[in-house]
Protein backbone atom coordinates (compact mmCIF):
# COMPACT_ATOMS: atom_id res chain seq x y z
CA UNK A 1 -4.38 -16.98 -13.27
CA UNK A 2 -1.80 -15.99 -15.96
CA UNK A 3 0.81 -13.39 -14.45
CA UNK A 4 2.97 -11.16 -15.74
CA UNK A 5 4.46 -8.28 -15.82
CA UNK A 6 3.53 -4.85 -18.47
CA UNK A 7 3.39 -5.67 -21.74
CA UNK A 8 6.81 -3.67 -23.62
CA UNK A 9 5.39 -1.49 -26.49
CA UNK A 10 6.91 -2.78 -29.33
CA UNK A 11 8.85 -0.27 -30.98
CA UNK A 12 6.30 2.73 -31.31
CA UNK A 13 4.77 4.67 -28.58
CA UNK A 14 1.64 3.22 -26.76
CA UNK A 15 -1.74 5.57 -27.57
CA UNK A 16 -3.61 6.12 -24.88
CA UNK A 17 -7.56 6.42 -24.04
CA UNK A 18 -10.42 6.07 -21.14
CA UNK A 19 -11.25 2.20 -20.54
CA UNK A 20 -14.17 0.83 -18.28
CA UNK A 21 -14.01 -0.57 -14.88
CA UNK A 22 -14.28 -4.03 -16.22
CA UNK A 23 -11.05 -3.64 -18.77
CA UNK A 24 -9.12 -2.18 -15.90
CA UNK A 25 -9.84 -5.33 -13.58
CA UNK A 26 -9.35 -7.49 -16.38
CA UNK A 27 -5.87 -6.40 -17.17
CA UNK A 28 -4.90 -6.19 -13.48
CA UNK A 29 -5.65 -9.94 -13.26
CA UNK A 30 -3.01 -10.49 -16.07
CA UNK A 31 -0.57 -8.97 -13.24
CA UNK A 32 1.77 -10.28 -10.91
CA UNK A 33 1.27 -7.30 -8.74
CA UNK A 34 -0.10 -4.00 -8.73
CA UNK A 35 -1.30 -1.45 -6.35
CA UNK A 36 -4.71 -1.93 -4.18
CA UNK A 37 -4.80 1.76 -4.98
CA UNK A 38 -4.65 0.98 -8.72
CA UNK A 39 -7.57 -1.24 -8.96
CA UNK A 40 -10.91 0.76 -10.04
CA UNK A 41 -12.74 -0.63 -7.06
CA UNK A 42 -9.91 2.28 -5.10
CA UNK A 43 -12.07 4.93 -7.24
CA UNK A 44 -14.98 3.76 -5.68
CA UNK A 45 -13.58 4.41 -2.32
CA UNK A 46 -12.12 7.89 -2.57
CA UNK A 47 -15.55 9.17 -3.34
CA UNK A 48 -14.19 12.96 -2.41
CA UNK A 49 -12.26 12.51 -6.11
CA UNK A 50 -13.92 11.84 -9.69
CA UNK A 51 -11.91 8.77 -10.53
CA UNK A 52 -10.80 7.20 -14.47
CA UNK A 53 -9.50 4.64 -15.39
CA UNK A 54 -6.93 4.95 -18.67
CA UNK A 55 -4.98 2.41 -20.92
CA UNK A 56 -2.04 2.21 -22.97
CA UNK A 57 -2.36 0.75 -26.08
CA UNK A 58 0.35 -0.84 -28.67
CA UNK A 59 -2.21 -1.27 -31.03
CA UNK A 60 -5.17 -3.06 -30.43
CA UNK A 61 -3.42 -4.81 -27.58
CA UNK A 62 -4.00 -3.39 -23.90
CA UNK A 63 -0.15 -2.95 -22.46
CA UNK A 64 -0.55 -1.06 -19.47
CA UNK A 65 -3.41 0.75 -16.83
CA UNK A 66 -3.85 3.08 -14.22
CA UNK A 67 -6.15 4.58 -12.18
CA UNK A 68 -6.34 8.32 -11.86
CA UNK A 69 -7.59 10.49 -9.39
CA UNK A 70 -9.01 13.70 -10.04
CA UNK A 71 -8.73 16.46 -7.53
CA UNK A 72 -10.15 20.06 -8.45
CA UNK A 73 -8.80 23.25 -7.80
CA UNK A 74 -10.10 25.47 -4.84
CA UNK A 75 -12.19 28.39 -6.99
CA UNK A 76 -10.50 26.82 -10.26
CA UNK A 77 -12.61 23.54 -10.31
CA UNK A 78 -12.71 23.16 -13.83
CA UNK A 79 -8.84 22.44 -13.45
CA UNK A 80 -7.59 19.12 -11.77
CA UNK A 81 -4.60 17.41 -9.74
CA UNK A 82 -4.50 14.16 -11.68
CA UNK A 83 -3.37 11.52 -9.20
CA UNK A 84 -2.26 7.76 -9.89
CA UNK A 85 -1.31 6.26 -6.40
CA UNK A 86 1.16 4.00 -6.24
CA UNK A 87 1.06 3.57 -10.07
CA UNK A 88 0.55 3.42 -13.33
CA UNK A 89 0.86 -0.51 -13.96
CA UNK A 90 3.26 -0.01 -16.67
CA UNK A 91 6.44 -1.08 -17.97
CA UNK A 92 8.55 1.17 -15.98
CA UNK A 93 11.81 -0.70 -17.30
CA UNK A 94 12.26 0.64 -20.67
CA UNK A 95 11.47 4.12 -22.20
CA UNK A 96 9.20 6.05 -19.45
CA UNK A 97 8.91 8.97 -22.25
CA UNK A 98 6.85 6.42 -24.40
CA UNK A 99 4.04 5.70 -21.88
CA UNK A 100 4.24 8.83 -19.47
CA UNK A 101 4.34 11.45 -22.53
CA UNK A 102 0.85 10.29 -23.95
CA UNK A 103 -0.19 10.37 -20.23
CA UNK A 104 0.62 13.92 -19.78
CA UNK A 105 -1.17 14.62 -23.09
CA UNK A 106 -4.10 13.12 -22.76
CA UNK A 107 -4.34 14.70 -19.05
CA UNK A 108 -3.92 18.19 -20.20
CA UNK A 109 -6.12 18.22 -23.09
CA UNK A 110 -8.73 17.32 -20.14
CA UNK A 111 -8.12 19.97 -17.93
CA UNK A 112 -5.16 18.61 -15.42
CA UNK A 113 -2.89 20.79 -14.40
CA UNK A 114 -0.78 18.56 -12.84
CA UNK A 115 -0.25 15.41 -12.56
CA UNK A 116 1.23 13.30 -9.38
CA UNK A 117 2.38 9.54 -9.24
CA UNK A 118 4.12 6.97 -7.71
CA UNK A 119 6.29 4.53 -9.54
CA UNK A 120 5.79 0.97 -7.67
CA UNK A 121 9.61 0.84 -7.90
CA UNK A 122 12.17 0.11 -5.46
CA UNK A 123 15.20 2.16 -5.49
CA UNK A 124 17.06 0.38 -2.07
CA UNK A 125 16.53 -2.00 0.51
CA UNK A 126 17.98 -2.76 3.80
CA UNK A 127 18.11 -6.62 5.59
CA UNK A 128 16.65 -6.75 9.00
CA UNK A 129 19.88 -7.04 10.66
CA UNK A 130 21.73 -3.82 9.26
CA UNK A 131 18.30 -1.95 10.55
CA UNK A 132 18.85 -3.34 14.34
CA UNK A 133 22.61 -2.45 14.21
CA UNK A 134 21.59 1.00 12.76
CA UNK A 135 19.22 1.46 15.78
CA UNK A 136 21.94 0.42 18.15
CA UNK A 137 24.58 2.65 16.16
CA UNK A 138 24.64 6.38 17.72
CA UNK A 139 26.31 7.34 14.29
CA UNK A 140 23.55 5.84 12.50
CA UNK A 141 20.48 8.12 11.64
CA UNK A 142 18.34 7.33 9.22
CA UNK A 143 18.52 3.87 6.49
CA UNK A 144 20.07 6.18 4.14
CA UNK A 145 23.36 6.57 6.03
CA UNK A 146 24.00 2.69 6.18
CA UNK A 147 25.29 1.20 2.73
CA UNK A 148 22.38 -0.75 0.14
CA UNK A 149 21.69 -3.74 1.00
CA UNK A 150 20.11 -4.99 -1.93
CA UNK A 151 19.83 -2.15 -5.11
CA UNK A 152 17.36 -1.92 -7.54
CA UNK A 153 18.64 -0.23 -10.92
CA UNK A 154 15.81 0.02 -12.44
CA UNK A 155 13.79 1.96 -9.53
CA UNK A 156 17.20 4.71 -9.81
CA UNK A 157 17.05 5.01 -13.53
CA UNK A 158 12.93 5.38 -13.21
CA UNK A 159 14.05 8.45 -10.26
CA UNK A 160 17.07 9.93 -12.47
CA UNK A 161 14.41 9.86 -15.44
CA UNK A 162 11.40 11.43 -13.95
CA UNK A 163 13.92 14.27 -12.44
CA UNK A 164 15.76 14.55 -16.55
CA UNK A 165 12.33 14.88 -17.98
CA UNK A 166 11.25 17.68 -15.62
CA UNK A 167 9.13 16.08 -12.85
CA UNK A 168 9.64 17.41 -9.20
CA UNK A 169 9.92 14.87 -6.04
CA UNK A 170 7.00 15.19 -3.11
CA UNK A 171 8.56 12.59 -1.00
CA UNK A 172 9.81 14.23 2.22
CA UNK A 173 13.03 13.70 4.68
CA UNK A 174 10.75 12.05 6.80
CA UNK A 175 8.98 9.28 4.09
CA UNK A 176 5.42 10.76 5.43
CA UNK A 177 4.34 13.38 3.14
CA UNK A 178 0.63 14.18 1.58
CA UNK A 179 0.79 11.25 -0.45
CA UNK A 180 1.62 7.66 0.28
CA UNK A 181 4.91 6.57 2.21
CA UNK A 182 8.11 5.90 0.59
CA UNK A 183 9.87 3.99 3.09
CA UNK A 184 8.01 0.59 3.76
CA UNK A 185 8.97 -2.75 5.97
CA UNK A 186 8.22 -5.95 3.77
CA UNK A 187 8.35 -9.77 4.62
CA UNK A 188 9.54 -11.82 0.76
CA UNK A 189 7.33 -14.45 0.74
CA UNK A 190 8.06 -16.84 -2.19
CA UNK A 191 9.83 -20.00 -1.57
CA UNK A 192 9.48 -19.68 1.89
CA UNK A 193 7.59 -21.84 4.50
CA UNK A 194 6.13 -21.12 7.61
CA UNK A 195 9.38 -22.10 9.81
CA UNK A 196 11.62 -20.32 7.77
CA UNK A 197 8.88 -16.72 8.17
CA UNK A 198 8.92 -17.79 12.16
CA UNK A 199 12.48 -18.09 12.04
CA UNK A 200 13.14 -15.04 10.44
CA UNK A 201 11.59 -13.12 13.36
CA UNK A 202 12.89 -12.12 16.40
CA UNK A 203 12.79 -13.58 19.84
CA UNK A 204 10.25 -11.94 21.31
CA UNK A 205 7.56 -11.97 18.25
CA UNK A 206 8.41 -15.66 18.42
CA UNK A 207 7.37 -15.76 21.75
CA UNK A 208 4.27 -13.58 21.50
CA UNK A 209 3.42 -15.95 18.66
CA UNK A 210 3.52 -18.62 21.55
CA UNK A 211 2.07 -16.31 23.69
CA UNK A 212 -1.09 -15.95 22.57
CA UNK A 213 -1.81 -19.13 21.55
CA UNK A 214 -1.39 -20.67 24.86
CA UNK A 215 -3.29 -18.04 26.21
CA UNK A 216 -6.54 -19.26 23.83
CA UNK A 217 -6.13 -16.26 21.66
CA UNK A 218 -8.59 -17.43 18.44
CA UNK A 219 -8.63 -15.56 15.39
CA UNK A 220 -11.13 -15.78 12.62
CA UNK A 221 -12.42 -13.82 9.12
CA UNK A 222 -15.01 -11.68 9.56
CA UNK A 223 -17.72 -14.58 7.55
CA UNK A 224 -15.81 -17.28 8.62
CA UNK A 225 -12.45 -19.05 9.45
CA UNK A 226 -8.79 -18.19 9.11
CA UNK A 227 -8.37 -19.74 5.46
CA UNK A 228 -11.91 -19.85 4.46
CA UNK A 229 -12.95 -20.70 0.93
CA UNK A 230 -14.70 -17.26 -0.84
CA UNK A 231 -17.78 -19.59 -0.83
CA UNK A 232 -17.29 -20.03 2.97
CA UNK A 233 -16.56 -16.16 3.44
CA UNK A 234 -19.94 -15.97 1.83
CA UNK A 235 -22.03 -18.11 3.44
CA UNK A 236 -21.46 -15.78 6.46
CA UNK A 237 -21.57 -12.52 4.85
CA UNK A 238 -24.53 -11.77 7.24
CA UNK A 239 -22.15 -10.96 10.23
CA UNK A 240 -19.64 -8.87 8.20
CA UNK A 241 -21.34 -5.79 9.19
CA UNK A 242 -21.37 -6.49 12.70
CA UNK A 243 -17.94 -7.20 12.45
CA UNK A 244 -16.93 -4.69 10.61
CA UNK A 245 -18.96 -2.24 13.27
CA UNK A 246 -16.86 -4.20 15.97
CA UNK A 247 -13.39 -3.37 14.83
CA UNK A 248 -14.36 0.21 14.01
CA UNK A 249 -15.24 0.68 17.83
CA UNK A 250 -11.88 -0.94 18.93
CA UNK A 251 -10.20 1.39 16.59
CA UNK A 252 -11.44 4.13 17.34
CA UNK A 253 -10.49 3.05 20.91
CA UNK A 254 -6.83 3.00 19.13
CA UNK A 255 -7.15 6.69 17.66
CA UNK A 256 -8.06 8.01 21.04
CA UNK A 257 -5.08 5.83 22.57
CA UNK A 258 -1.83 6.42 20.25
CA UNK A 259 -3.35 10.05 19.25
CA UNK A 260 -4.75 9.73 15.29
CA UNK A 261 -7.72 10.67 13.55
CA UNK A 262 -9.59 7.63 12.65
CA UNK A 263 -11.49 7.46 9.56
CA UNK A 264 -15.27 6.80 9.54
CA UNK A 265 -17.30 3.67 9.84
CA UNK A 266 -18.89 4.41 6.75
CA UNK A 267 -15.12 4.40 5.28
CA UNK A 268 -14.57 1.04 5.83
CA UNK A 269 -18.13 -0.18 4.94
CA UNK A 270 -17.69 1.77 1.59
CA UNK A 271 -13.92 -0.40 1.35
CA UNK A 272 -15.13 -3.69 2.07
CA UNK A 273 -17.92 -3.22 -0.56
CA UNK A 274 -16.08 -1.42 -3.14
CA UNK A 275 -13.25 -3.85 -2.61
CA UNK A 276 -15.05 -7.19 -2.21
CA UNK A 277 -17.23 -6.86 -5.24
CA UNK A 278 -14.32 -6.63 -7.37
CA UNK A 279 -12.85 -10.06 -5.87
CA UNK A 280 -14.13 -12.13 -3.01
CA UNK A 281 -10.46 -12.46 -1.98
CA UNK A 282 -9.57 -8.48 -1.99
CA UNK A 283 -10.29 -7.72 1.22
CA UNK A 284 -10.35 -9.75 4.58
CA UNK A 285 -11.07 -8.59 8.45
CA UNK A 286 -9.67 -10.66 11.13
CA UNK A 287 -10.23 -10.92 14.43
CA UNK A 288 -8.73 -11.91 17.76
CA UNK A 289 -10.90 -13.06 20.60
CA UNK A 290 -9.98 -14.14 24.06
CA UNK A 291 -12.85 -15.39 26.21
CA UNK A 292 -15.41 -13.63 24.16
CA UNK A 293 -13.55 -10.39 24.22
CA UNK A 294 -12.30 -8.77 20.85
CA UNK A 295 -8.44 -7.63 21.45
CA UNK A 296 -7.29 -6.88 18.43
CA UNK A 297 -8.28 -6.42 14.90
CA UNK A 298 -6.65 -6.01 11.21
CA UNK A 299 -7.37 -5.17 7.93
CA UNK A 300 -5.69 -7.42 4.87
CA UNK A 301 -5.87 -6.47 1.14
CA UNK A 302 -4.87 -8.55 -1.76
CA UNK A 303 -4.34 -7.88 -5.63
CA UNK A 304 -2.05 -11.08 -7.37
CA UNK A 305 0.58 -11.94 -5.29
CA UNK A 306 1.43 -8.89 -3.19
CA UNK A 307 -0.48 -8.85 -0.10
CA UNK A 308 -0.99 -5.83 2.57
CA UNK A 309 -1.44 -4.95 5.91
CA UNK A 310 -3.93 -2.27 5.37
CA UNK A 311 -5.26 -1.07 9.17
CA UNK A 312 -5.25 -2.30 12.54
CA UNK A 313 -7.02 -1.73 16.38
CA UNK A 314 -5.97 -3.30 19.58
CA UNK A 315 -7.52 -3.00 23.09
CA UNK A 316 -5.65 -1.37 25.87
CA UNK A 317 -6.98 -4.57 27.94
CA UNK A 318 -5.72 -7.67 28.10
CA UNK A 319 -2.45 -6.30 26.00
CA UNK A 320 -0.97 -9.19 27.80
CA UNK A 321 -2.12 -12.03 25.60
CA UNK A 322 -0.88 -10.78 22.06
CA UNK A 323 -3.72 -10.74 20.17
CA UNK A 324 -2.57 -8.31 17.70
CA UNK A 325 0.55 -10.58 16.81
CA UNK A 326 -1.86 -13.44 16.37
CA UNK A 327 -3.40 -11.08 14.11
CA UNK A 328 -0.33 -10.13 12.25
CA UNK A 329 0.76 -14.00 11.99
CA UNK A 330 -2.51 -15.76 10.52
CA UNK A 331 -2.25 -13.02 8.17
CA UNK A 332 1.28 -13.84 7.22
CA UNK A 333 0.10 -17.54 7.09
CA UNK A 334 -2.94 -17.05 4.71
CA UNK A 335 -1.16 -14.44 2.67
CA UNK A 336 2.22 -17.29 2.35
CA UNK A 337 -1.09 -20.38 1.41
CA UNK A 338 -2.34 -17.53 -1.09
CA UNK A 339 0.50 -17.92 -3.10
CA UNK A 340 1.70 -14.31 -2.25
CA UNK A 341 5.89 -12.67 -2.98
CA UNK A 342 5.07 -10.17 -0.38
CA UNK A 343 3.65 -9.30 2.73
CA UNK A 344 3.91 -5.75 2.69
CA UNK A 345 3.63 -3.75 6.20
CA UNK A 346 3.09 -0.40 4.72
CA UNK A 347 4.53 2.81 5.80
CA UNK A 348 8.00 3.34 7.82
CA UNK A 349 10.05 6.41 8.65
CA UNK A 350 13.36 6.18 7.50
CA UNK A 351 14.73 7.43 11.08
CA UNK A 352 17.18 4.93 13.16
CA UNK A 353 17.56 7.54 15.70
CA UNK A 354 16.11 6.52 19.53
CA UNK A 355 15.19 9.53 20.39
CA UNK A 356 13.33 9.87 17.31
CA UNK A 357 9.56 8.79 18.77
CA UNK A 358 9.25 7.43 14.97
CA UNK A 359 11.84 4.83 16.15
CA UNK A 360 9.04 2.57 17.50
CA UNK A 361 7.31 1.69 14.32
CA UNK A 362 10.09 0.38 12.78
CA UNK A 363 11.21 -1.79 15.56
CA UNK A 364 7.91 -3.08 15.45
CA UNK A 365 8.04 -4.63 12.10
CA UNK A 366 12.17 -4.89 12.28
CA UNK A 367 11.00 -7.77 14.49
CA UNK A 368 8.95 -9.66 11.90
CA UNK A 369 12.12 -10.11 9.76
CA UNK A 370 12.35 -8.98 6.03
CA UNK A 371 13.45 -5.74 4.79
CA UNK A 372 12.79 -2.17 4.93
CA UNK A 373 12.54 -0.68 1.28
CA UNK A 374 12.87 2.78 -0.59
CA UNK A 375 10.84 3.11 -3.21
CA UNK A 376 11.31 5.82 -5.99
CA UNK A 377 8.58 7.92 -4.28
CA UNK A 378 5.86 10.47 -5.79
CA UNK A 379 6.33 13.00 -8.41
CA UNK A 380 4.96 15.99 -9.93
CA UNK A 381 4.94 17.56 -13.24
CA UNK A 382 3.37 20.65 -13.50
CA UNK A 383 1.06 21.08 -17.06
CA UNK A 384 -0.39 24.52 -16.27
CA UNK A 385 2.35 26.11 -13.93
CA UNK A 386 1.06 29.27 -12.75
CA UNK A 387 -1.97 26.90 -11.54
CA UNK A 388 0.10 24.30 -10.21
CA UNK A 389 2.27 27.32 -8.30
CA UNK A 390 -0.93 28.21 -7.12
CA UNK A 391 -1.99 25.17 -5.43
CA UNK A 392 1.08 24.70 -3.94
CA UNK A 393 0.98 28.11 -2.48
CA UNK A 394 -2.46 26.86 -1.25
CA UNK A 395 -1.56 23.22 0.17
CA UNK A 396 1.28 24.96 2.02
CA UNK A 397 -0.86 27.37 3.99
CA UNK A 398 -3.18 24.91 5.12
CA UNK A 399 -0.37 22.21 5.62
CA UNK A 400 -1.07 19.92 2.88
């Protein structure tokens, strides 16, 4: 697979027009990494939006895509909320004007009235170690009062752009808002082994790690093996389904446990068909047994070399034997053989306070090593604004 990043216009502004599904895909696999929630198999998914896919053209040449999301007005439906998660997939180095300005264009003239994304951009990011002293450091609150690890320039000129050129930020104090996170805990993968990822961790994932695997913890793919060839994940495609319908029960079991909503089977059945279609290697359920029972379960998603934890169950029984580290770790493994840069752990709050009952999550994956990470977050600009006012008004009232 050739990878790389955006194509740079060169030297006039990229036009812009509707592509099909199979253009879209195409052009992702060009990529090093872009979204899950930029691929048009994610339009498939949401089916409570009407879902596009655009491109950017420097001529004949396809330089950049993105998948939007289309999300009508209460009583105004022939107005939208044009949405591109986590994206567009452009060159967000250079000149945003030249590819977002055509955007905004081409989403008016079809009846947006705003338009929301999220720059895959990192603005910050913080080692392991300075989050564990932060946690242990009364004075320390949240990442942002500890000094930048590791700065990203062009994530803070993408932020300091977006603001210049009029757009408003949606990402809250907390990272959580209506949209998707923009704190997350990530483990770099490239040009690392196995020993170096295990001894990256901490002491006691290490020994979970160990734990479970003396215990006789075995994990497999839902359709075959850890590792399994896509001909292998194929050839037992028959007990998908009941797999699938297993780790729906155990999560649910998890809602009802840690207090959540859970989604629907028919969610995930929608995801894993949506998803695998596109690419046999998209999506991947494993499983943890231990004498025949199921203990844990996790969701893993794939596009290039970025790879993410996507959802996860666990039983209250037998919590003892670690199967959702084993989970977490043959992930990590297949996602490192895969060829991956990242194994990405989603969503954190930026909080280092104890008291904070947030605290947990990131102690959780604080333990797997890596970094926590700020990306530039989700914006709005406003095309129609007395409609856009009037959502707003709206989505506050019924709290977003």
């Amino acid at each position: 697979m050739n990878h790389s990043e955006p194509a740079r216009p060169a030297g006039t502004r990229p036009s812009i027009r509707p592509i099909s599904d199979a253009e879209h895909l195409a052009f992702v696999r060009t990529q090093r990494s872009v979204s899950f929630l930029q691929t048009p198999a994610w339009g498939q998914v949401k089916t409570e939006w009407r879902s596009e896919s655009l491109g950017w053209y420097d001529g004949r040449r396809l330089v950049g895509a993105g998948l939007v999301l289309h999300r009508p007005v209460p009583r105004l439906e022939r107005y939208t909320l044009a949405y591109l998660p986590e994206g567009p997939a452009i060159d967000w180095t250079g000149d945003i004007g030249a590819w977002l300005d055509p955007l905004a264009a081409h989403l008016k003239a079809h009846g947006a009235f705003a338009i929301r994304l999220g720059p895959p951009v990192r603005t910050d990011a913080w080692s392991a170690a300075q989050v564990k002293e932060g946690i242990a450091d009364p004075g320390s609150k949240r990442l942002t009062d500890m000094p930048t690890w590791q700065a990203h320039p062009v994530g803070a000129r993408v932020a300091a752009g977006l603001r210049g050129a009029g757009w408003l930020p949606q990402s809250p104090e907390n990272g959580f808002g209506v949209g998707h996170p923009q704190f997350k805990y990530e483990i770099p993968l490239a040009g690392r082994t196995e020993e170096d990822l295990l001894g990256g961790m901490n002491q006691l994932w290490r020994r979970n790690i160990k734990k479970a695997a003396k215990e006789g913890v075995e994990v497999t793919v839902a359709g075959g093996p850890t590792g399994a060839s896509a001909e292998d994940g194929q050839a037992g495609a028959g007990r998908v389904a009941a797999d699938l319908k297993a780790f729906h029960d155990l999560y649910v079991h998890t809602a009802e446990r840690d207090r959540f909503r859970p989604r629907p089977l028919r969610y995930f059945e929608t995801m894993f068909a949506a998803m695998g279609a596109e690419d046999p290697e998209r999506i991947r359920l494993y499983l943890a047994h231990h004498q025949g029972d199921l203990v844990a379960a996790t969701i893993l998603v794939r596009v290039g070399a970025h790879a993410w934890y996507s959802y996860g169950a666990s039983s209250t029984r037998k919590r003892e034997v670690r199967g959702s580290n084993a989970c977490q770790w043959a992930m990590i493994r297949d996602a490192l053989a895969a060829g991956c840069d990242v194994y990405d752990l989603r969503g954190i709050t930026p909080t280092l306070d104890s008291d904070d009952p947030h605290v947990g999550l990131i102690r959780f994956k604080v333990g797997t090593g890596g970094q926590a990470v700020r990306y530039a977050g989700e914006w709005d600009l406003p095309l129609r604004p007395m409609v856009y006012r009037a959502f707003d008004l709206y989505m506050r009232r019924r709290g977003r």
